[in-house]
Protein backbone atom coordinates (compact mmCIF):
# COMPACT_ATOMS: atom_id res chain seq x y z
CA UNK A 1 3.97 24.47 24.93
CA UNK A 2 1.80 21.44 25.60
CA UNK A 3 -0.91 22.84 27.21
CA UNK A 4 -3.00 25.36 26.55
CA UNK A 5 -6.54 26.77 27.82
CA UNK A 6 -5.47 24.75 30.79
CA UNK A 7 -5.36 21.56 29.37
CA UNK A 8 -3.21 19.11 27.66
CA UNK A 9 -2.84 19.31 23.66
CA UNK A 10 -3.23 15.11 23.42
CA UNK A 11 -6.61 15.87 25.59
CA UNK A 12 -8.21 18.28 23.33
CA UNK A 13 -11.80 17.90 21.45
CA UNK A 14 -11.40 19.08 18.17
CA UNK A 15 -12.94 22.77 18.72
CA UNK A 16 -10.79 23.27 21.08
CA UNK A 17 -7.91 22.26 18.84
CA UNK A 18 -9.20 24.68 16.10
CA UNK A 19 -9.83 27.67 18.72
CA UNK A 20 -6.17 27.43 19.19
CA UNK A 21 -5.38 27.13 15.78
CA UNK A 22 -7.58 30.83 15.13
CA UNK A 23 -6.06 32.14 18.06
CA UNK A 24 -2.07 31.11 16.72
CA UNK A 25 -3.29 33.49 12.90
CA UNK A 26 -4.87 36.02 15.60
CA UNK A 27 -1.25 36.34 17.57
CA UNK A 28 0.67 36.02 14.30
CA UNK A 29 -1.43 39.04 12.34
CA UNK A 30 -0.51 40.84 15.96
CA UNK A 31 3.43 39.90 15.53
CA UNK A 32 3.45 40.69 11.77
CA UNK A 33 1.28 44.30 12.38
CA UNK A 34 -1.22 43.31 9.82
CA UNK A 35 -3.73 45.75 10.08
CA UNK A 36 -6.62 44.81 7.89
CA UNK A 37 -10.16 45.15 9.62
CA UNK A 38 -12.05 42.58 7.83
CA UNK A 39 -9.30 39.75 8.26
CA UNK A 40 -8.96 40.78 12.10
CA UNK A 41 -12.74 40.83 12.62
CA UNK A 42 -13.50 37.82 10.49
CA UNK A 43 -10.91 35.84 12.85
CA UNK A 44 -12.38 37.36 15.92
CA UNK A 45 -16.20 36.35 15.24
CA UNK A 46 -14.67 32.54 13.98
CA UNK A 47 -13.14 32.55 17.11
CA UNK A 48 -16.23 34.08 19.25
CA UNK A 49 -18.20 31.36 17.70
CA UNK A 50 -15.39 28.65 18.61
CA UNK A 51 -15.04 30.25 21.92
CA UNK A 52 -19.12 29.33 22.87
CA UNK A 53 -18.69 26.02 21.69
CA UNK A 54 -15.87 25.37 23.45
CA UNK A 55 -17.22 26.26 27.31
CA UNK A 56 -19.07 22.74 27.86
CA UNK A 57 -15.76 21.47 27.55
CA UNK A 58 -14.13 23.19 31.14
CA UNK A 59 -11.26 25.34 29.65
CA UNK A 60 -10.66 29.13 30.16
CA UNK A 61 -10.80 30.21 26.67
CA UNK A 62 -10.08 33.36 27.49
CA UNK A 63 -7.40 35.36 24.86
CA UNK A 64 -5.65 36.20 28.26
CA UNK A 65 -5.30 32.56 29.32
CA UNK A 66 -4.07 31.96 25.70
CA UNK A 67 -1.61 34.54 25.70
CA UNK A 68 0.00 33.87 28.87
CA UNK A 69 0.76 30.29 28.00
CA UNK A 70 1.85 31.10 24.54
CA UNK A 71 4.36 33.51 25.14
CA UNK A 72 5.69 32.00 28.65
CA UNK A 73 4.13 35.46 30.42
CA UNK A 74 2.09 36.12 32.83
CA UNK A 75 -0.55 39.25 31.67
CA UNK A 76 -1.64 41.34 34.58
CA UNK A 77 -4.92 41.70 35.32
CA UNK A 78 -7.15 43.09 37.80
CA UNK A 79 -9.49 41.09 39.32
CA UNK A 80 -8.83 38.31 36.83
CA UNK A 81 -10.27 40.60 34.14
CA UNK A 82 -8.26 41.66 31.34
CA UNK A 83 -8.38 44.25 28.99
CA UNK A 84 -7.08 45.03 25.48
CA UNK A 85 -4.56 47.47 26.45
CA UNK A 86 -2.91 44.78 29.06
CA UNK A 87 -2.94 41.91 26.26
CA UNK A 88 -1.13 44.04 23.82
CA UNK A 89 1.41 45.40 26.30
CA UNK A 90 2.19 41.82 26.42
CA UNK A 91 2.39 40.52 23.14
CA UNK A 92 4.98 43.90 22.77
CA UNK A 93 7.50 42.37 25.34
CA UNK A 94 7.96 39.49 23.57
């Protein structure tokens, strides 16, 4: 687990760093089924808004990208695109 979004950890600007930190709550809320709207949504614009300021810095940001190196998968996606329903198919196999 040293790299992430494509890139080292040690190489990291500090929005990136914290875009990974919001997206570690985001996957452990998923793992512990905590359900609560606000929290979810609140995380999800912080990390929208860390997501924008993090694409001058040439990682894929992408929840998908994030995922995949996080849990040691590979999510399937067509066309590179992926969608909620493949993302949470795998976060349930692990």
């Amino acid at each position: 687990m040293n790299k992430f979004y494509g890139k080292n950890i040690n190489e990291m600007t500090f929005g990136e760093l914290t875009l990974l930190s919001v997206d570690i709550q985001i996957t452990s809320f998923e793992r512990q089924g905590i359900t609560n709207e606000t929290l979810i949504n609140q995380s999800l614009l912080i990390r929208e808004s860390l997501f924008n300021k993090c694409m001058n810095d040439g990682g894929d940001y992408s929840r998908g990208r994030f995922v995949n190196e996080f849990n040691g998968t590979t999510p399937i996606g067509i066309d590179g695109e992926y969608d909620e329903c493949e993302l949470v198919g795998v976060l349930c196999l692990n």
